[in-house]
PDB file of N, CA and C in Angstrom:
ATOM      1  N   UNK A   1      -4.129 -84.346  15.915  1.00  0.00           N
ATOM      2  CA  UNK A   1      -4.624 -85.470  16.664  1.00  0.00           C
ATOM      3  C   UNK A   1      -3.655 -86.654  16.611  1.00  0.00           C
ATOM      4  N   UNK A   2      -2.795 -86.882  15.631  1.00  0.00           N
ATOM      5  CA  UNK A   2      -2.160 -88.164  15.322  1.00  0.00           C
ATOM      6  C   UNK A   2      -1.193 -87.643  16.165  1.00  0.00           C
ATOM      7  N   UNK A   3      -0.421 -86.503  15.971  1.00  0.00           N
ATOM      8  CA  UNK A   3       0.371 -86.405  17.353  1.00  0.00           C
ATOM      9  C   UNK A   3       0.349 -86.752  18.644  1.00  0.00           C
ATOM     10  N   UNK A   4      -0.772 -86.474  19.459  1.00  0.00           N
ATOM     11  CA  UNK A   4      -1.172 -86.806  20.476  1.00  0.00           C
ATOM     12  C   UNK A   4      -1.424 -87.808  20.363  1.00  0.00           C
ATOM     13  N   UNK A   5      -1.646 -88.783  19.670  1.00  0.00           N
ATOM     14  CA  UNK A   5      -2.286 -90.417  19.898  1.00  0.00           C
ATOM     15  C   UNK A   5      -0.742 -91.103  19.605  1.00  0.00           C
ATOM     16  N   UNK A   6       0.115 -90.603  19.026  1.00  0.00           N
ATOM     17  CA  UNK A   6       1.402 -91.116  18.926  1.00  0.00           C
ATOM     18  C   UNK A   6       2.278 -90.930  20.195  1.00  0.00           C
ATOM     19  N   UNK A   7       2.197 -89.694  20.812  1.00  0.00           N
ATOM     20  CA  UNK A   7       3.191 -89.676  21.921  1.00  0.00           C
ATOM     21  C   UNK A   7       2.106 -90.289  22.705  1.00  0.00           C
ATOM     22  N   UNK A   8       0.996 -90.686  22.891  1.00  0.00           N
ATOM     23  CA  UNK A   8       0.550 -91.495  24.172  1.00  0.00           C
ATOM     24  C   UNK A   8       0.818 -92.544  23.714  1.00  0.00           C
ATOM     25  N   UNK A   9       0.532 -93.527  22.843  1.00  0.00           N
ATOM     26  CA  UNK A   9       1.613 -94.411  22.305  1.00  0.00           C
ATOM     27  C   UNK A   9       3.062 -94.856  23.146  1.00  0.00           C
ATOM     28  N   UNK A  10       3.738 -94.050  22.764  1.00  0.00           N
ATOM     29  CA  UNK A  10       4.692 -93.870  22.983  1.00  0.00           C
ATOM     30  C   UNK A  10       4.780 -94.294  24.440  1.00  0.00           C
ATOM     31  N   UNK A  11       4.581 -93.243  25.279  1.00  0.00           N
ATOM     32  CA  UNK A  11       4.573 -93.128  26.502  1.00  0.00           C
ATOM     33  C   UNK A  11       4.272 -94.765  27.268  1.00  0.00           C
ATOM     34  N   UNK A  12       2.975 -95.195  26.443  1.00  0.00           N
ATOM     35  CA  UNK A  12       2.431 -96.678  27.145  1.00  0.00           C
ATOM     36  C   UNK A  12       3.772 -97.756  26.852  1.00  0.00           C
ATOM     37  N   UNK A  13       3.917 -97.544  25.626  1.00  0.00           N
ATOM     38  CA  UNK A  13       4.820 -98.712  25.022  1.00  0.00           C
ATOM     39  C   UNK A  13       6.747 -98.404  24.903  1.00  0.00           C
ATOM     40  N   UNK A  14       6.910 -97.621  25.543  1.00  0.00           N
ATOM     41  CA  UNK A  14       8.391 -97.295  25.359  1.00  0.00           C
ATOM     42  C   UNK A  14       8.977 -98.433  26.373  1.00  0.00           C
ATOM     43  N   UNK A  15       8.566 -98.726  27.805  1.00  0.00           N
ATOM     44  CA  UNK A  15       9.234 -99.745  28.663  1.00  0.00           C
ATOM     45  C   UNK A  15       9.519-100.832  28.171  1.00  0.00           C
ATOM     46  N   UNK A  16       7.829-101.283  27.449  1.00  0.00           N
ATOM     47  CA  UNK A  16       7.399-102.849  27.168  1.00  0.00           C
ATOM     48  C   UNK A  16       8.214-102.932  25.590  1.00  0.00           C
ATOM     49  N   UNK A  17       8.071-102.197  24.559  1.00  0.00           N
ATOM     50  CA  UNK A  17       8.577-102.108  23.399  1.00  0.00           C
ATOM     51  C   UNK A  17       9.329-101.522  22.662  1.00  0.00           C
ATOM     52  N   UNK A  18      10.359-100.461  24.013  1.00  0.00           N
ATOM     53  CA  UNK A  18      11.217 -99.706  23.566  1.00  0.00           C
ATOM     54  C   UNK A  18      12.007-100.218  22.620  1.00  0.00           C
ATOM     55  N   UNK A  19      12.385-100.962  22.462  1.00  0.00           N
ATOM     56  CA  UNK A  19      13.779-101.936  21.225  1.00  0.00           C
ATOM     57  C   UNK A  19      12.927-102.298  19.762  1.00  0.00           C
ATOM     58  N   UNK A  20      11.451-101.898  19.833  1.00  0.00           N
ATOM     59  CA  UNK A  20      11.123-102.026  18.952  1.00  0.00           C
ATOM     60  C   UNK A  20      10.751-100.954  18.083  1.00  0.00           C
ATOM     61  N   UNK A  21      10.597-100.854  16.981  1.00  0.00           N
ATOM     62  CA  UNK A  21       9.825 -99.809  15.754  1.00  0.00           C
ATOM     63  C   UNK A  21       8.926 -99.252  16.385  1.00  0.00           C
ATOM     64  N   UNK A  22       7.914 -98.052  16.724  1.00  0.00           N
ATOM     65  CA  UNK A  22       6.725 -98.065  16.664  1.00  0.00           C
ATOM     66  C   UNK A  22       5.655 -97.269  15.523  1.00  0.00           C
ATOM     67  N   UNK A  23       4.926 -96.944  14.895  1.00  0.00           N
ATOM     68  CA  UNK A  23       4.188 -96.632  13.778  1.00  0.00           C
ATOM     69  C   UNK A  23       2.745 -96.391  14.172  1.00  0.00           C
ATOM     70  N   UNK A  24       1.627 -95.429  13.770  1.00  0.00           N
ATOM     71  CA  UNK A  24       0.399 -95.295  13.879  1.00  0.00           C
ATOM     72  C   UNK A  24       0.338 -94.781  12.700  1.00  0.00           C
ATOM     73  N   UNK A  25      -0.981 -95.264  12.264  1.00  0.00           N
ATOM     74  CA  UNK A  25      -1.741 -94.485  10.891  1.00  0.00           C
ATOM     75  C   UNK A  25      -3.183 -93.872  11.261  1.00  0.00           C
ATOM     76  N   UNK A  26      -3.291 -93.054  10.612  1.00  0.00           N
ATOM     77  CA  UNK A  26      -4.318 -92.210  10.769  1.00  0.00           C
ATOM     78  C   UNK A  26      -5.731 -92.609  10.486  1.00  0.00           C
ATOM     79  N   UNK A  27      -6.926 -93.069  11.025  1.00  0.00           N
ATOM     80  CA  UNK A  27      -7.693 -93.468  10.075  1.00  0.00           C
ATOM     81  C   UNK A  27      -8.311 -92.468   8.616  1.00  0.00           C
ATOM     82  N   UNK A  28      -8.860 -93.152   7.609  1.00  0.00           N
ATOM     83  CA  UNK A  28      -9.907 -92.252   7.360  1.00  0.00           C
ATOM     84  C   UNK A  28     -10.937 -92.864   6.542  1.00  0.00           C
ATOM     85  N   UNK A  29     -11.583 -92.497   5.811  1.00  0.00           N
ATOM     86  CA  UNK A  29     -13.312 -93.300   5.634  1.00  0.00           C
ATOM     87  C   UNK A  29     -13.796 -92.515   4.319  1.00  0.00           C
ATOM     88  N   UNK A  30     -14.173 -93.589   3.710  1.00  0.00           N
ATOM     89  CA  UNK A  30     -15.156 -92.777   2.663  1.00  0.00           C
ATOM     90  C   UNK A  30     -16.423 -92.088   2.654  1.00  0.00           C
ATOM     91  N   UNK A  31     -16.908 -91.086   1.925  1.00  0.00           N
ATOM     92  CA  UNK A  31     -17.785 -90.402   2.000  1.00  0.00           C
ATOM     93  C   UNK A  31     -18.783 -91.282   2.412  1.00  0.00           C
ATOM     94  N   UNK A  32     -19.796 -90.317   3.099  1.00  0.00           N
ATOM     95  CA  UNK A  32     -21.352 -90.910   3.152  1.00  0.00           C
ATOM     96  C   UNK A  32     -22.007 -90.965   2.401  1.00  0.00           C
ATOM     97  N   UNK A  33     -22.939 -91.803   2.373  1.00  0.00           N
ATOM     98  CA  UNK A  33     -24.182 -91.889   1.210  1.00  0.00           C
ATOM     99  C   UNK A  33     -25.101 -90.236   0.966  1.00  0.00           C
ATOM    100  N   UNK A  34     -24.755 -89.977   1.842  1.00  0.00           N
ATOM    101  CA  UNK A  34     -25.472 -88.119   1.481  1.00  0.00           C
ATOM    102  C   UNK A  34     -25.120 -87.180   0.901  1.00  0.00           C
ATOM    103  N   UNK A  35     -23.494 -87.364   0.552  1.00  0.00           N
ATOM    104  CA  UNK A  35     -22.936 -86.109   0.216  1.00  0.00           C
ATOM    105  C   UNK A  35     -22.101 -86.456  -1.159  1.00  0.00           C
ATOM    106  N   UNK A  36     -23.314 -87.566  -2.148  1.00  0.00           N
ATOM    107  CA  UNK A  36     -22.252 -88.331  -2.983  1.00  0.00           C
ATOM    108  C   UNK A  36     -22.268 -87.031  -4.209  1.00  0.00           C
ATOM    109  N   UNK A  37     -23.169 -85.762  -4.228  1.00  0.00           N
ATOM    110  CA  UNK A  37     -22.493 -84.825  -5.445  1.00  0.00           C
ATOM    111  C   UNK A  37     -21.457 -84.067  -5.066  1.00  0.00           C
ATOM    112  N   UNK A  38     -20.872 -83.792  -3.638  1.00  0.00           N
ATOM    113  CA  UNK A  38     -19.816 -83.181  -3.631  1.00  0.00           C
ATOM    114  C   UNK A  38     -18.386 -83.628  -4.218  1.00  0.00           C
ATOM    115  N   UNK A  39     -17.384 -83.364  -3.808  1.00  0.00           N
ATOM    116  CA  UNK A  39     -16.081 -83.748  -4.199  1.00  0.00           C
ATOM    117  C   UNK A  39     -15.192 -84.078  -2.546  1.00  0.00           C
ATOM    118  N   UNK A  40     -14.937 -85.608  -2.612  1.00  0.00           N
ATOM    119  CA  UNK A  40     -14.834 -86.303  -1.399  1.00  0.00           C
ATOM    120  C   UNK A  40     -13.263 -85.905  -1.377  1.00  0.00           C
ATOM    121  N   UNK A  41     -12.609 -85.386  -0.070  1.00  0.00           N
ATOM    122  CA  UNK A  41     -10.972 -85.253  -0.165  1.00  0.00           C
ATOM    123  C   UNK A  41     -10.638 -85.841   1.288  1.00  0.00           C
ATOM    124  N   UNK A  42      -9.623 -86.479   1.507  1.00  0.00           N
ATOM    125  CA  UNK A  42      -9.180 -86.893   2.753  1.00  0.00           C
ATOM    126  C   UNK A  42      -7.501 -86.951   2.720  1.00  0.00           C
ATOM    127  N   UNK A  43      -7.317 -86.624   4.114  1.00  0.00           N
ATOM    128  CA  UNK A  43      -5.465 -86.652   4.145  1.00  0.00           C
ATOM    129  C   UNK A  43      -5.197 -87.923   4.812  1.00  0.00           C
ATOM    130  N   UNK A  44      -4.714 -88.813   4.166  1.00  0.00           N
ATOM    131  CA  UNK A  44      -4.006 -90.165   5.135  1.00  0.00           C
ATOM    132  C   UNK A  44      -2.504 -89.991   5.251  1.00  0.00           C
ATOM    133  N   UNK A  45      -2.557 -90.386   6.736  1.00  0.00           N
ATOM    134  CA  UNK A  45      -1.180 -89.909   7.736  1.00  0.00           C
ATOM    135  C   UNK A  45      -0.354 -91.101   8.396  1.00  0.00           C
ATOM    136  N   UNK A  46       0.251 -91.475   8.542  1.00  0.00           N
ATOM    137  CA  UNK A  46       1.355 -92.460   8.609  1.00  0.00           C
ATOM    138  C   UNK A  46       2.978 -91.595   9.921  1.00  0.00           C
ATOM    139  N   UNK A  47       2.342 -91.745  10.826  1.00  0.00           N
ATOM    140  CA  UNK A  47       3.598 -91.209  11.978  1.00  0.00           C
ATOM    141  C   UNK A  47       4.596 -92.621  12.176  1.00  0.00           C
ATOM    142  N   UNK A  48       5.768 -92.608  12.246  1.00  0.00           N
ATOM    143  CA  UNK A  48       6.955 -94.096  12.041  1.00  0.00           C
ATOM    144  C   UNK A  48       8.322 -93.815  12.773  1.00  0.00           C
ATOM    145  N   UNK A  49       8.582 -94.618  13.273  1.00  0.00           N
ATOM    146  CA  UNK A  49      10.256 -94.502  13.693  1.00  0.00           C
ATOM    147  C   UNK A  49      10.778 -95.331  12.713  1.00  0.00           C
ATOM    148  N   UNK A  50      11.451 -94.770  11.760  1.00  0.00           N
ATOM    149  CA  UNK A  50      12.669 -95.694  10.958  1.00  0.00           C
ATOM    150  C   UNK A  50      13.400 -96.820  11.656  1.00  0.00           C
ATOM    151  N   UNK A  51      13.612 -96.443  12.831  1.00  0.00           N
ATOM    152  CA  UNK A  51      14.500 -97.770  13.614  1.00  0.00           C
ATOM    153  C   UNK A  51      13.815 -97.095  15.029  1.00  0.00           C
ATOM    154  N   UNK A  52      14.243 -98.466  15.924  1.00  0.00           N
ATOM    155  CA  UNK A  52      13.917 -98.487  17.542  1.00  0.00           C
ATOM    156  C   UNK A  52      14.435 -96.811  18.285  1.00  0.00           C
ATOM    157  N   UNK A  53      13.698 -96.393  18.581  1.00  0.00           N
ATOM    158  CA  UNK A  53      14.057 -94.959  19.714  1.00  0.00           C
ATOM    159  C   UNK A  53      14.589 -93.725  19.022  1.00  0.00           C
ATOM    160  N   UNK A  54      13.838 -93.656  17.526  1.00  0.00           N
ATOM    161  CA  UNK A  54      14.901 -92.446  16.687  1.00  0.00           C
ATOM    162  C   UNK A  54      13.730 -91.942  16.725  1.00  0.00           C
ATOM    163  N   UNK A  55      13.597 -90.428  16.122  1.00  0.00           N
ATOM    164  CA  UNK A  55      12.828 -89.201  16.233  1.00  0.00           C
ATOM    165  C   UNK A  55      12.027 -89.826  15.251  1.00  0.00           C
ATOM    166  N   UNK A  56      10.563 -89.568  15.444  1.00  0.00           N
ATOM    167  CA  UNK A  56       9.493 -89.937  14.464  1.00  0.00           C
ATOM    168  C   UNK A  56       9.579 -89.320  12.688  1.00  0.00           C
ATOM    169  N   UNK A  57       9.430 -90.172  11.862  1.00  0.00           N
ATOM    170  CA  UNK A  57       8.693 -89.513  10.795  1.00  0.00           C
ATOM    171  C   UNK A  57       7.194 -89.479  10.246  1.00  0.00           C
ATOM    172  N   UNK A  58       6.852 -88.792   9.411  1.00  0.00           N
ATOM    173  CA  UNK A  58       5.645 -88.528   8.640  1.00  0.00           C
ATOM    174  C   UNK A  58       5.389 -88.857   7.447  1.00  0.00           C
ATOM    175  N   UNK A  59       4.643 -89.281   7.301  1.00  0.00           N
ATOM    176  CA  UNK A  59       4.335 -89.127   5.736  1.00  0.00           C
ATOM    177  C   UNK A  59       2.651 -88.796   5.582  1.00  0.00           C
ATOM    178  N   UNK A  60       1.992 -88.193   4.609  1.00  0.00           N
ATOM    179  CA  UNK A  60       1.185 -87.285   4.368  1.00  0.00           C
ATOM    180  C   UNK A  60       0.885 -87.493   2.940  1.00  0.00           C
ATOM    181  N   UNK A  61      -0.344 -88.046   2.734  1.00  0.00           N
ATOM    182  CA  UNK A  61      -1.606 -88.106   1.331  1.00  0.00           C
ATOM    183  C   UNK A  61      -2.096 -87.091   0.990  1.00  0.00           C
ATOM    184  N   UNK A  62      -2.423 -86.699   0.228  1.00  0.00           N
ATOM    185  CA  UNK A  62      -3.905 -85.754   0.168  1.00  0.00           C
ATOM    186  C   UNK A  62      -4.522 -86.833  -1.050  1.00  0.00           C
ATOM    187  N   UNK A  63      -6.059 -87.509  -0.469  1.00  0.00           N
ATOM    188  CA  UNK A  63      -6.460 -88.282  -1.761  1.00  0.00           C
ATOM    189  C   UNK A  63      -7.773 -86.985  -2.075  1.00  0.00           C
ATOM    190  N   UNK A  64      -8.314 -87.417  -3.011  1.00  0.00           N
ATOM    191  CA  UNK A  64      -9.619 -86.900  -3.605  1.00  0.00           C
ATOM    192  C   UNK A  64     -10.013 -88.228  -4.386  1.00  0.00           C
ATOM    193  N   UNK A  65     -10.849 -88.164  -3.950  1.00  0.00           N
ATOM    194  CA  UNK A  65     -12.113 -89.517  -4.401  1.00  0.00           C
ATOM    195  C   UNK A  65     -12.991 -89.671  -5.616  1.00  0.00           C
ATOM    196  N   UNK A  66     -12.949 -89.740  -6.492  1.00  0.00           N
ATOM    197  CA  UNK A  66     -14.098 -89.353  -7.985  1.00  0.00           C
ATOM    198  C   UNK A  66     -15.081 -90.098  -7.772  1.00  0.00           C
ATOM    199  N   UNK A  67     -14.698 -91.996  -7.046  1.00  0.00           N
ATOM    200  CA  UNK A  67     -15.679 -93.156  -7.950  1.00  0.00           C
ATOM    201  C   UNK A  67     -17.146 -92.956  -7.304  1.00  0.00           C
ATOM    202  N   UNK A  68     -17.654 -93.498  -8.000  1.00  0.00           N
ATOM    203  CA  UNK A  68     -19.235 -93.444  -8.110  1.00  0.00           C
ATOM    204  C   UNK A  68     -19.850 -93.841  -6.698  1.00  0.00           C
ATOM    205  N   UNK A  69     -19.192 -95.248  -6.687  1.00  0.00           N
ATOM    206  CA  UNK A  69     -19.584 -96.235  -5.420  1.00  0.00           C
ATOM    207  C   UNK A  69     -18.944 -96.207  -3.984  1.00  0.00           C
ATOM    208  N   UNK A  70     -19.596 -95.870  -3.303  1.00  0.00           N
ATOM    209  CA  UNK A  70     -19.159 -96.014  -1.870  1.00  0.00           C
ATOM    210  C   UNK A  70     -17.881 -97.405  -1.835  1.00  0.00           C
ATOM    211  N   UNK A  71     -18.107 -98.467  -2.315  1.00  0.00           N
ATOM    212  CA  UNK A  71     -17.781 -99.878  -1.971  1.00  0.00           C
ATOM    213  C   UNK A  71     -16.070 -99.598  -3.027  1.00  0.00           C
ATOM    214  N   UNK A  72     -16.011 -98.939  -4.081  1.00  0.00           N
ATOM    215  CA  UNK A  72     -14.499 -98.789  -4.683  1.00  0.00           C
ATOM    216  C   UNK A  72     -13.926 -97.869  -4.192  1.00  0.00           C
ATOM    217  N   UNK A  73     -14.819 -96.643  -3.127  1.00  0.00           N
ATOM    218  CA  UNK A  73     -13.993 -95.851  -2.553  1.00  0.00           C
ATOM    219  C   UNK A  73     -13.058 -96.380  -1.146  1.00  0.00           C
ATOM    220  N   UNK A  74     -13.952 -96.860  -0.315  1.00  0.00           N
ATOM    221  CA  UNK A  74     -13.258 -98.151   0.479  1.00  0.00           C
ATOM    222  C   UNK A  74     -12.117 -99.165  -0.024  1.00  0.00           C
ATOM    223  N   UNK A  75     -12.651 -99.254  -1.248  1.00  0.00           N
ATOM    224  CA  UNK A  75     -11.149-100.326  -1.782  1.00  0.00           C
ATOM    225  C   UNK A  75      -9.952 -99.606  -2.257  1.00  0.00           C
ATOM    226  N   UNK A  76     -11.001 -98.623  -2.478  1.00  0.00           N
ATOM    227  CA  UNK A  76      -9.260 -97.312  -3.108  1.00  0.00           C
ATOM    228  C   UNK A  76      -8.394 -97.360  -1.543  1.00  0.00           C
ATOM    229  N   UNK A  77      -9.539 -96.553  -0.459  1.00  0.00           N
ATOM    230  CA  UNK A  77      -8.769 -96.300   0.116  1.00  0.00           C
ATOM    231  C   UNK A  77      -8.080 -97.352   1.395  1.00  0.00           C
ATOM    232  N   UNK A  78      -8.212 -98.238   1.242  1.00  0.00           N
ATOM    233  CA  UNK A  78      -7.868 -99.568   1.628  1.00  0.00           C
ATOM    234  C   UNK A  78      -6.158-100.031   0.403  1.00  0.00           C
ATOM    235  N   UNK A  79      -6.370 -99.747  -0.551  1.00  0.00           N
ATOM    236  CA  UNK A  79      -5.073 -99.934  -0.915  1.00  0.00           C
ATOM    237  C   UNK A  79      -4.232 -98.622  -0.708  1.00  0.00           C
ATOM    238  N   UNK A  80      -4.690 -97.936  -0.642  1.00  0.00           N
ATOM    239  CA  UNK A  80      -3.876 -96.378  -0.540  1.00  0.00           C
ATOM    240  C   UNK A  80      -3.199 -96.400   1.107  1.00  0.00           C
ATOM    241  N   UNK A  81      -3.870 -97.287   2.058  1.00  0.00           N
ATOM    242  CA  UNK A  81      -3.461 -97.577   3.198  1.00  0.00           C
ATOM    243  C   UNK A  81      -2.381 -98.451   3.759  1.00  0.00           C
ATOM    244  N   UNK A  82      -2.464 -99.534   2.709  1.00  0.00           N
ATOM    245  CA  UNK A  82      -1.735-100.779   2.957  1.00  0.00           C
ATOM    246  C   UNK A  82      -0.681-100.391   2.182  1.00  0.00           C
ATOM    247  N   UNK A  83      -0.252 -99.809   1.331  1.00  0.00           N
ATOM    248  CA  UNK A  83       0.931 -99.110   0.124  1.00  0.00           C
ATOM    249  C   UNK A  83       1.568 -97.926   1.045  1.00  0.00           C
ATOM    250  N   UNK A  84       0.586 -97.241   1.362  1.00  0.00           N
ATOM    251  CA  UNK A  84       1.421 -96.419   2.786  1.00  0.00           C
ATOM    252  C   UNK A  84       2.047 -97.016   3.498  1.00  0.00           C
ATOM    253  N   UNK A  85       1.584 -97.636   4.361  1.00  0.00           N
ATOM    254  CA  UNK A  85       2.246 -98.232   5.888  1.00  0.00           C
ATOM    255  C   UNK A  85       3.515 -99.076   4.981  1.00  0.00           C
ATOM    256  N   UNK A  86       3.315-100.023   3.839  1.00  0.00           N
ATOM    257  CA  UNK A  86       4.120-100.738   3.279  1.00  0.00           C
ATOM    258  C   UNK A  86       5.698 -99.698   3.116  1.00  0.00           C
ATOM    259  N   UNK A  87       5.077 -98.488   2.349  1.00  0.00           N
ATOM    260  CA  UNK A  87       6.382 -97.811   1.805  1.00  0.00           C
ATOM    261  C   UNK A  87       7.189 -97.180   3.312  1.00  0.00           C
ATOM    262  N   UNK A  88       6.383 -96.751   4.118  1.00  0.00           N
ATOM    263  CA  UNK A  88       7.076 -95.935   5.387  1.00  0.00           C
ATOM    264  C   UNK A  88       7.663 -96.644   6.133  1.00  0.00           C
ATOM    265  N   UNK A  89       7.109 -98.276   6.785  1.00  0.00           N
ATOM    266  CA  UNK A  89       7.679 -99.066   7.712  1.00  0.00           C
ATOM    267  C   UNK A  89       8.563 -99.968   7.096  1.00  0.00           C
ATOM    268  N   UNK A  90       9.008-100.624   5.408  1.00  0.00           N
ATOM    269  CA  UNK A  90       9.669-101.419   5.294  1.00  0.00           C
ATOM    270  C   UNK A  90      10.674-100.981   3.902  1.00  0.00           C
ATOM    271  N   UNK A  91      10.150 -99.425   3.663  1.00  0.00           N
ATOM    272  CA  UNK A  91      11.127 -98.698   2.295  1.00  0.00           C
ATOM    273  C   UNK A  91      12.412 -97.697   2.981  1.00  0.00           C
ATOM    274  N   UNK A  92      12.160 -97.471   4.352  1.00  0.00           N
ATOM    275  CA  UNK A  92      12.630 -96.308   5.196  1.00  0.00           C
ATOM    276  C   UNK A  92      13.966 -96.820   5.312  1.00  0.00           C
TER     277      UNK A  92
END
């Protein structure tokens, strides 16, 4: 799916923002309140051009979730998001 939402991306914004970077992240969400005895796993995805008009890269999570609370799984994965995009768009 992130493929396809990246090359349409692409496609919209190459005229208007070709000279620029472009980047999408993947969403993803913490478990529901229903399924809190299972074992919660999610992949967060990060598609990036290192510089203006070069071949895309990837980068790829696999988290698994332990905490108790809905509200620290959101904050986990809220920093696990912002440390992504951080390392791919400004470590590259």
């Amino acid at each position: 799916m992130i493929d396809y939402e990246y090359d349409l991306l692409l496609s919209r914004l190459d005229s208007v923002r070709g000279d620029k970077r472009v980047s999408l992240c993947s969403p993803i969400r913490s478990r529901p309140a229903a399924t809190r005895t299972r074992r919660f796993q999610r992949l967060a995805r990060v598609k990036f051009q290192p510089q203006p008009r070069a071949e895309a890269s990837q980068v790829m999570i696999h988290v698994r979730l332990l905490d108790e609370e809905n509200l620290h799984e959101q904050e986990a994965l809220g920093i696990i998001g912002v440390n992504l995009i951080f390392g791919a768009l400004f470590q590259a």
